[in-house]
C-alpha atoms as a PDB file:
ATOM      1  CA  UNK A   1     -18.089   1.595  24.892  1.00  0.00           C
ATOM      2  CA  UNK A   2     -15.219   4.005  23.434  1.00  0.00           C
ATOM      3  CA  UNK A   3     -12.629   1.393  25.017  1.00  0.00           C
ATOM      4  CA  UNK A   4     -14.379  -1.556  23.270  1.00  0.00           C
ATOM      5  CA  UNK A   5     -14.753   0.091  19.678  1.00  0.00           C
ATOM      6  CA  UNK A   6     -10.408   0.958  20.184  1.00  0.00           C
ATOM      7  CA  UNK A   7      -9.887  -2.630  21.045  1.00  0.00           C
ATOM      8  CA  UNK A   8     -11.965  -3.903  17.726  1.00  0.00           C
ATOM      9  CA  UNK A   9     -10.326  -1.015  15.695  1.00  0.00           C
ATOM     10  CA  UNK A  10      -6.934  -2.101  16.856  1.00  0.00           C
ATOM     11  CA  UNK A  11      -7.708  -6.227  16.095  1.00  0.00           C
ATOM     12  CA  UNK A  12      -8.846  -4.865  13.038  1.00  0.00           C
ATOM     13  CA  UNK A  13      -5.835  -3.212  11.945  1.00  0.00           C
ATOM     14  CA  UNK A  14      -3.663  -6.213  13.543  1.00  0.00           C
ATOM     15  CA  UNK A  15      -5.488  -8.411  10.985  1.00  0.00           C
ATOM     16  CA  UNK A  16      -5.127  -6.095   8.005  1.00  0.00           C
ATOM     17  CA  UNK A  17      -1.560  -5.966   8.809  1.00  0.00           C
ATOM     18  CA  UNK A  18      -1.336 -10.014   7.883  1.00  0.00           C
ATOM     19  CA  UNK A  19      -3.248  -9.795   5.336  1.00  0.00           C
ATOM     20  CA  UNK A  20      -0.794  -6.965   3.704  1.00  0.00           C
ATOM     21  CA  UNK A  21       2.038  -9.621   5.050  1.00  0.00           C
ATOM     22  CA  UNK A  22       0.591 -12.555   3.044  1.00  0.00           C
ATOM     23  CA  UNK A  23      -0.715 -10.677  -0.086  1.00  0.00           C
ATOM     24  CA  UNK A  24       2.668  -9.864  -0.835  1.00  0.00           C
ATOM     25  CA  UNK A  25       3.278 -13.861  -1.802  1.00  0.00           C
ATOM     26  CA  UNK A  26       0.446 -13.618  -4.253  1.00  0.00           C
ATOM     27  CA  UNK A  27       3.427 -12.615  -6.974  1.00  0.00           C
ATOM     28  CA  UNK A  28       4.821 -13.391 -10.006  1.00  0.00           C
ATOM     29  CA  UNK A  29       9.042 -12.991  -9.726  1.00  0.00           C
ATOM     30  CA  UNK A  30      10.663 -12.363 -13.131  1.00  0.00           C
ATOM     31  CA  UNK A  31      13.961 -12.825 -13.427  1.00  0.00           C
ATOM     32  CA  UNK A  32      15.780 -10.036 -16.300  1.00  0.00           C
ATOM     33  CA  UNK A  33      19.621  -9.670 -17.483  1.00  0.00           C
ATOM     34  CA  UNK A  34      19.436  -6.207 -15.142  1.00  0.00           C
ATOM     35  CA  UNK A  35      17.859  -8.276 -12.202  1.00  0.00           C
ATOM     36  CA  UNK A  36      15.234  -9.760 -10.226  1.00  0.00           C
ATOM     37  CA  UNK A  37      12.073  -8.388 -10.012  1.00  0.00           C
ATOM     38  CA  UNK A  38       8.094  -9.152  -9.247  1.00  0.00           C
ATOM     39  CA  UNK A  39       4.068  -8.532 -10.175  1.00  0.00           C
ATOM     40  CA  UNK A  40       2.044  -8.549  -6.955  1.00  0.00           C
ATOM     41  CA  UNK A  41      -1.024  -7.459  -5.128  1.00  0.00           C
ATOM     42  CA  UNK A  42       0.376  -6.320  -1.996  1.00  0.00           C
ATOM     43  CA  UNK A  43       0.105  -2.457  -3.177  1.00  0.00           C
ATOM     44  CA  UNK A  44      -3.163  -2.946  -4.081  1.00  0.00           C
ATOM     45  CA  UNK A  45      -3.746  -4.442  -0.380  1.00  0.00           C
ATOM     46  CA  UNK A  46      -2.003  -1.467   0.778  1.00  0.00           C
ATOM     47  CA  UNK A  47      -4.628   0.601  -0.829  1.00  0.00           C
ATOM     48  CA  UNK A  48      -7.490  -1.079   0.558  1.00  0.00           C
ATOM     49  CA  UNK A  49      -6.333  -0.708   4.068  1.00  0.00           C
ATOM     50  CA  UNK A  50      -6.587   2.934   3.225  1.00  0.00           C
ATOM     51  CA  UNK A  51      -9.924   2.730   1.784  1.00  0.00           C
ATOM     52  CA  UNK A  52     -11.115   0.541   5.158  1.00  0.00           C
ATOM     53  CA  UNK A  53      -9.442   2.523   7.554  1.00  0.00           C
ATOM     54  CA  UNK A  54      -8.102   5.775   6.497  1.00  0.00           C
ATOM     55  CA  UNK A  55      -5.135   7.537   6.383  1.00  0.00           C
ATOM     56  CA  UNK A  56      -3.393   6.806   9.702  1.00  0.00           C
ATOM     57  CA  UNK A  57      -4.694   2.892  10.629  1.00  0.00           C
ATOM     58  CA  UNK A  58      -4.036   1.948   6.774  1.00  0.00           C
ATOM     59  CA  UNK A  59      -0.943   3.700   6.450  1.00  0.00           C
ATOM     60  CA  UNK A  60       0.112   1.464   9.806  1.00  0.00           C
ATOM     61  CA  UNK A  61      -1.346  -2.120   8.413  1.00  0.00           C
ATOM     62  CA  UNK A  62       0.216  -1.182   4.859  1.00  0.00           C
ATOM     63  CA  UNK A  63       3.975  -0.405   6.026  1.00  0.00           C
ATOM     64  CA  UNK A  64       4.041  -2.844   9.115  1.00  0.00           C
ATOM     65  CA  UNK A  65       3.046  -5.645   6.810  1.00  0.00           C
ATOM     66  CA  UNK A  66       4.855  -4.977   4.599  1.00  0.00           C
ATOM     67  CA  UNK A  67       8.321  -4.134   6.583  1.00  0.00           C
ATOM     68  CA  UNK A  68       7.673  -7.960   8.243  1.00  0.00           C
ATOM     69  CA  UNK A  69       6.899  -9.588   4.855  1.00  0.00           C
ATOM     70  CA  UNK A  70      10.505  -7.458   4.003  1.00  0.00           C
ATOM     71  CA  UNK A  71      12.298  -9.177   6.968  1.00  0.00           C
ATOM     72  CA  UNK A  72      11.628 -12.580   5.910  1.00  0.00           C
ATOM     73  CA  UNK A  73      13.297 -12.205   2.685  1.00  0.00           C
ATOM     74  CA  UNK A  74      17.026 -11.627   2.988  1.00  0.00           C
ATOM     75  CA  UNK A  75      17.067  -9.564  -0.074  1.00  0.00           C
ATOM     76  CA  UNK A  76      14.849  -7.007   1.564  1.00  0.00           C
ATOM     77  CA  UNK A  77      15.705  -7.130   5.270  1.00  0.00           C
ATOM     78  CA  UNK A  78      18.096  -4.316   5.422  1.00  0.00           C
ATOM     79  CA  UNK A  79      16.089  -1.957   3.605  1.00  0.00           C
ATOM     80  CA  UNK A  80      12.905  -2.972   5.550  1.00  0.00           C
ATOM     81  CA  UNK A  81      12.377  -0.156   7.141  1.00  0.00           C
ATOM     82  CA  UNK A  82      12.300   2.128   4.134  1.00  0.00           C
ATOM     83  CA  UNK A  83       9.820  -0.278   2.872  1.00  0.00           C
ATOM     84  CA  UNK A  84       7.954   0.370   6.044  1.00  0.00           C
ATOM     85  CA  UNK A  85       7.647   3.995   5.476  1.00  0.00           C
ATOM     86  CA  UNK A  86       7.218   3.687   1.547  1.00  0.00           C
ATOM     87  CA  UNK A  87       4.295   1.604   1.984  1.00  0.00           C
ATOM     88  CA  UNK A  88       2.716   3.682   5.382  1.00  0.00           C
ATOM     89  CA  UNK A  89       2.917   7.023   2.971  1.00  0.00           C
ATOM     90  CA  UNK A  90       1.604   4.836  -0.343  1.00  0.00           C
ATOM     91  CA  UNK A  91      -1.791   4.609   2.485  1.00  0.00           C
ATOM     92  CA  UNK A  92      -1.313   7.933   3.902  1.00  0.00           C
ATOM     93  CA  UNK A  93      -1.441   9.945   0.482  1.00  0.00           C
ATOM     94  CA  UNK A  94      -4.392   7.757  -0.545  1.00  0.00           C
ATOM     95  CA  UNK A  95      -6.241   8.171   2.544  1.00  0.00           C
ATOM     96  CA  UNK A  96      -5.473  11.418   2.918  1.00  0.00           C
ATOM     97  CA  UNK A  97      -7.228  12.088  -0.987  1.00  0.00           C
ATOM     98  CA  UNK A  98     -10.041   9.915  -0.006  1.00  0.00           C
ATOM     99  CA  UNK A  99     -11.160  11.259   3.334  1.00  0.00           C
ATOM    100  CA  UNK A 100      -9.975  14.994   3.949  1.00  0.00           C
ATOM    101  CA  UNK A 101     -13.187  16.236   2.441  1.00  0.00           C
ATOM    102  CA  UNK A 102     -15.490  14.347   4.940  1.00  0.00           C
ATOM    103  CA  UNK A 103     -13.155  14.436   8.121  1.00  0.00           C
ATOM    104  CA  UNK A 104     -15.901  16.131  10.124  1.00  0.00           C
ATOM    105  CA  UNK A 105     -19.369  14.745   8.216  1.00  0.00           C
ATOM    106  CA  UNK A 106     -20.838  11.673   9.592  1.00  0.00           C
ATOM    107  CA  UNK A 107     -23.758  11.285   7.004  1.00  0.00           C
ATOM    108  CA  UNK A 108     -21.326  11.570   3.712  1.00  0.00           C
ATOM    109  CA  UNK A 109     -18.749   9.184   2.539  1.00  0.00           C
ATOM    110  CA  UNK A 110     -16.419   9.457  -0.335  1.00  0.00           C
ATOM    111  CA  UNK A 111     -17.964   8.163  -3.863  1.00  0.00           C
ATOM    112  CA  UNK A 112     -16.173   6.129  -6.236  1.00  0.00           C
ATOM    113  CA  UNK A 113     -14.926   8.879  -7.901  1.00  0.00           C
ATOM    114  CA  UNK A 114     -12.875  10.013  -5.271  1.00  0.00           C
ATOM    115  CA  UNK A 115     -11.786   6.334  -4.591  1.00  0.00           C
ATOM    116  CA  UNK A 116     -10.383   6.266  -7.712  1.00  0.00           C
ATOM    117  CA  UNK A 117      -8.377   9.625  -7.478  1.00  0.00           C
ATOM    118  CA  UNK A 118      -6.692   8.509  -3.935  1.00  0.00           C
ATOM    119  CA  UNK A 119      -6.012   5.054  -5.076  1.00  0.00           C
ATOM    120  CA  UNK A 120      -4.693   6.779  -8.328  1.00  0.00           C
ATOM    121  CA  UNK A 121      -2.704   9.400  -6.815  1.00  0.00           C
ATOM    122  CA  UNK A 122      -1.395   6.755  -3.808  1.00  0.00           C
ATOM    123  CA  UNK A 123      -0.336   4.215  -6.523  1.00  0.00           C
ATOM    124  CA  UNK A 124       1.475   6.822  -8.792  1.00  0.00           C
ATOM    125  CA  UNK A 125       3.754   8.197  -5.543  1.00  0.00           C
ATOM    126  CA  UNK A 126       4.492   4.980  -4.122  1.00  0.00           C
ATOM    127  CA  UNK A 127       5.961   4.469  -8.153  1.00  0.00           C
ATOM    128  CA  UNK A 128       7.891   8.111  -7.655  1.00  0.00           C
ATOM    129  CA  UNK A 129       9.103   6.812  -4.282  1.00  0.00           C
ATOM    130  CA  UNK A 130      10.631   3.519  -5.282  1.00  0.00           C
ATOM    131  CA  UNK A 131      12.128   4.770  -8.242  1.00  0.00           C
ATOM    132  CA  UNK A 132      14.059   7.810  -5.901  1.00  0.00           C
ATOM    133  CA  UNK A 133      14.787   5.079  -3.730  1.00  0.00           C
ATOM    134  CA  UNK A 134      16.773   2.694  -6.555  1.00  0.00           C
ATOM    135  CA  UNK A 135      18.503   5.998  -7.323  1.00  0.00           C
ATOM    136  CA  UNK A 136      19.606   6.734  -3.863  1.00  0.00           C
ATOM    137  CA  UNK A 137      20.750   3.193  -2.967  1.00  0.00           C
ATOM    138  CA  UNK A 138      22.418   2.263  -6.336  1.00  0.00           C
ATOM    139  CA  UNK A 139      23.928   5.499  -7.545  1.00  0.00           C
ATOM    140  CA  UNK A 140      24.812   6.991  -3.483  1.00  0.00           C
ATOM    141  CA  UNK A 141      25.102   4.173  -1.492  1.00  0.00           C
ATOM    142  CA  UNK A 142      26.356   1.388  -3.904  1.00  0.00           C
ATOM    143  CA  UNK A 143      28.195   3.919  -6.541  1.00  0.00           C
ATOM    144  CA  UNK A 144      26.878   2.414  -9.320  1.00  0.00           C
ATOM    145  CA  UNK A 145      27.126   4.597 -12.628  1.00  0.00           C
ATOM    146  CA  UNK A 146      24.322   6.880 -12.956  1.00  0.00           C
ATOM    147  CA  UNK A 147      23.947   5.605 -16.420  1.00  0.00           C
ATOM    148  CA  UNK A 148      23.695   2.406 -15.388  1.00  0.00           C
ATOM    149  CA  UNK A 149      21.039   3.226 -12.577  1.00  0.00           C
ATOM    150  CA  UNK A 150      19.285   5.351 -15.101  1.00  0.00           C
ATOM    151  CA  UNK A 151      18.666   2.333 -17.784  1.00  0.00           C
ATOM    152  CA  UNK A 152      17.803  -0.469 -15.313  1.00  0.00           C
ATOM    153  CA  UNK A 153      15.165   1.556 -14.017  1.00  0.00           C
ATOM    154  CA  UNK A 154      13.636   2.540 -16.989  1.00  0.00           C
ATOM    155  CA  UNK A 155      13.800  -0.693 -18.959  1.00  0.00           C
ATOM    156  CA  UNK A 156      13.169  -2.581 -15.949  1.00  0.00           C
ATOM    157  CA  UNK A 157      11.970  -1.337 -12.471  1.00  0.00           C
ATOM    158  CA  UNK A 158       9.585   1.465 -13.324  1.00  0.00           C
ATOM    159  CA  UNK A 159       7.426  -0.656 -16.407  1.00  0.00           C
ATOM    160  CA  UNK A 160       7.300  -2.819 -13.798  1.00  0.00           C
ATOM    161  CA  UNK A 161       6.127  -0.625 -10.692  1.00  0.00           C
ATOM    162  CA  UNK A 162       3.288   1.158 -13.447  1.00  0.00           C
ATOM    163  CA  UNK A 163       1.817  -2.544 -13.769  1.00  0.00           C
ATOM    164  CA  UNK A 164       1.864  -2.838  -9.931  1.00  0.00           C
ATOM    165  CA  UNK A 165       0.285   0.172  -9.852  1.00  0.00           C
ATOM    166  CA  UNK A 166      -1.850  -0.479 -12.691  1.00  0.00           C
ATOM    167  CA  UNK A 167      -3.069  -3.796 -10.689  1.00  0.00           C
ATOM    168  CA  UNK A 168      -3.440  -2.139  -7.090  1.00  0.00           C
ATOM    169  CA  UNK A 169      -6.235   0.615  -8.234  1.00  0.00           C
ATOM    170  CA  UNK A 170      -8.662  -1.895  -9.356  1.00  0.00           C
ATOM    171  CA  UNK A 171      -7.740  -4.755  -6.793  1.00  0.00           C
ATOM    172  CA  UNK A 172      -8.107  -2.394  -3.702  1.00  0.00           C
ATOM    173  CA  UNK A 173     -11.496  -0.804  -4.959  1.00  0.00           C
ATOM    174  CA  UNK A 174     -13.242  -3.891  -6.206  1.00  0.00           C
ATOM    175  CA  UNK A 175     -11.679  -5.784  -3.092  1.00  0.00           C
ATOM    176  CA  UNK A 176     -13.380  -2.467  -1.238  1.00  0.00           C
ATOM    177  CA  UNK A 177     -16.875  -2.420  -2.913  1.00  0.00           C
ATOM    178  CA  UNK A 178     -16.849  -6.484  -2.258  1.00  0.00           C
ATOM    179  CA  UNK A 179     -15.853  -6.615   1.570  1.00  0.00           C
ATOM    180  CA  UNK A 180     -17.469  -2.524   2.837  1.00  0.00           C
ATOM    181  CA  UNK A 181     -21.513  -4.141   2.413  1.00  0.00           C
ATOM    182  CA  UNK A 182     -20.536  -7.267   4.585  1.00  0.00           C
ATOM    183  CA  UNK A 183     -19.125  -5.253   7.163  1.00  0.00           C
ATOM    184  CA  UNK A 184     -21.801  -2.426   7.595  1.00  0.00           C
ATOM    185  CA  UNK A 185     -24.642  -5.466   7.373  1.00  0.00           C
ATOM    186  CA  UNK A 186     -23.069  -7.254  10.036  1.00  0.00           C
ATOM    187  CA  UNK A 187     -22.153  -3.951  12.202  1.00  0.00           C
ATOM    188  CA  UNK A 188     -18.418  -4.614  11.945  1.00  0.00           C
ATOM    189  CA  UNK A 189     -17.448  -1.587  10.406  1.00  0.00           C
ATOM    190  CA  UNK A 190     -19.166   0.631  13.299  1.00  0.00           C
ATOM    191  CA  UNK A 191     -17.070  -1.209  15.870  1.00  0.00           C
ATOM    192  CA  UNK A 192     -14.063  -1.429  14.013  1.00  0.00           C
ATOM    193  CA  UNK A 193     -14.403   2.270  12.476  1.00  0.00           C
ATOM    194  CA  UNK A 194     -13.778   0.942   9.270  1.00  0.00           C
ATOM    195  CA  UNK A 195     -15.284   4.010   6.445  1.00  0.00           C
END
C-alpha cells in the first residue's frame, strides 16, 4: 500500500509541476524605458504547491516548473537553473513556516493563520532573492554601474516583484481553501499525501 500512495504522491507532484509550468503564461508583460518585465500567478502557484504538499514535494513542483517554463523562453534559459532553485526555496521557506509545528501530529493541521504567515514570509524572500540576484548578474557578471543596477531595481523590478507577491498570498490560499475539500471528499489527498 506504501508503494501505491509514493506512486500517487509522485503523479501528483508531476502534475503540479505543469501546472506551475503553465501558470506562468497567465501574465501581463510590461514593457518600461529600463526593460521588460511581467505580473503573473506563477508565484502564487508556487505557493500552493507548498500549501498541498509541503516543504520538499512543493519546493520540487515550484522550481522544476518553473526552470522548464524558463527554458522555453530564450531570455530566461541561461539563468534557468537559478530560477529553479529561487522558486524550490520560495516553497521550501513557506512550507517549512506552514508545517514545522505539526511535523509529527496527525490529528492537527495548520489554520489559516499560519497559511498566511508562510505564504507571507515565502513571498517576501523569493522578492529578497530576485532582487540579490539582479544585483549579482548586472553589477558582477554584466558590470553594469551599481547606480544604474540600484535605480532599475527600485523604480522597476522590486514594485513589481511586491505586486507578484502581493498577488501570490491570496491566489495560493484561496486556490488552497477551493481545491483541499475536493480532495479530502474524494480521498485524493490521503493517497497523494497532499496536507
Amino acid at each position: 500500500m506504501k508503494d501505491r500512495t509514493s506512486i500517487y504522491r509522485i503523479t501528483a507532484i508531476g502534475l503540479m509541476t505543469a501546472i506551475v509550468f503553465v501558470s506562468n503564461y497567465i501574465q501581463f508583460g510590461i514593457d518600461t524605458p529600463l526593460g521588460p518585465t511581467r505580473i503573473h500567478i506563477a508565484n502564487g502557484i508556487c505557493l500552493l504547491a507548498a500549501l498541498l504538499f509541503g516543504e520538499l514535494g512543493g519546493g520540487i513542483a515550484a522550481g522544476l516548473g518553473s526552470f522548464l517554463y524558463d527554458l522555453t523562453n530564450p531570455a530566461y534559459a541561461a539563468t534557468s537553473w537559478v530560477t529553479f532553485l529561487m522558486k524550490f526555496l520560495l516553497a521550501y521557506i513557506c512550507g517549512i513556516i506552514i508545517y514545522a509545528k505539526y511535523r509529527q501530529s496527525t490529528t492537527s493541521t495548520p489554520g489559516l493563520f499560519r497559511r498566511i504567515l508562510g505564504t507571507t514570509i515565502g513571498s517576501l524572500s523569493y522578492v529578497v532573492m530576485y532582487v540579490l540576484k539582479q544585483y549579482i548578474e548586472q553589477c558582477l557578471i554584466l558590470g553594469y554601474a551599481v547606480e544604474t543596477v540600484m535605480f532599475t531595481t527600485l523604480t522597476v523590478k522590486l514594485p513589481v516583484s511586491l505586486i507578484n507577491a502581493a498577488i501570490a498570498i491570496p491566489v495560493s490560499i484561496l486556490i488552497y481553501h477551493a481545491v483541499s475539500p475536493a480532495l479530502k471528499n474524494s480521498g485524493l489527498s490521503d493517497k497523494m499525501q497532499i496536507r
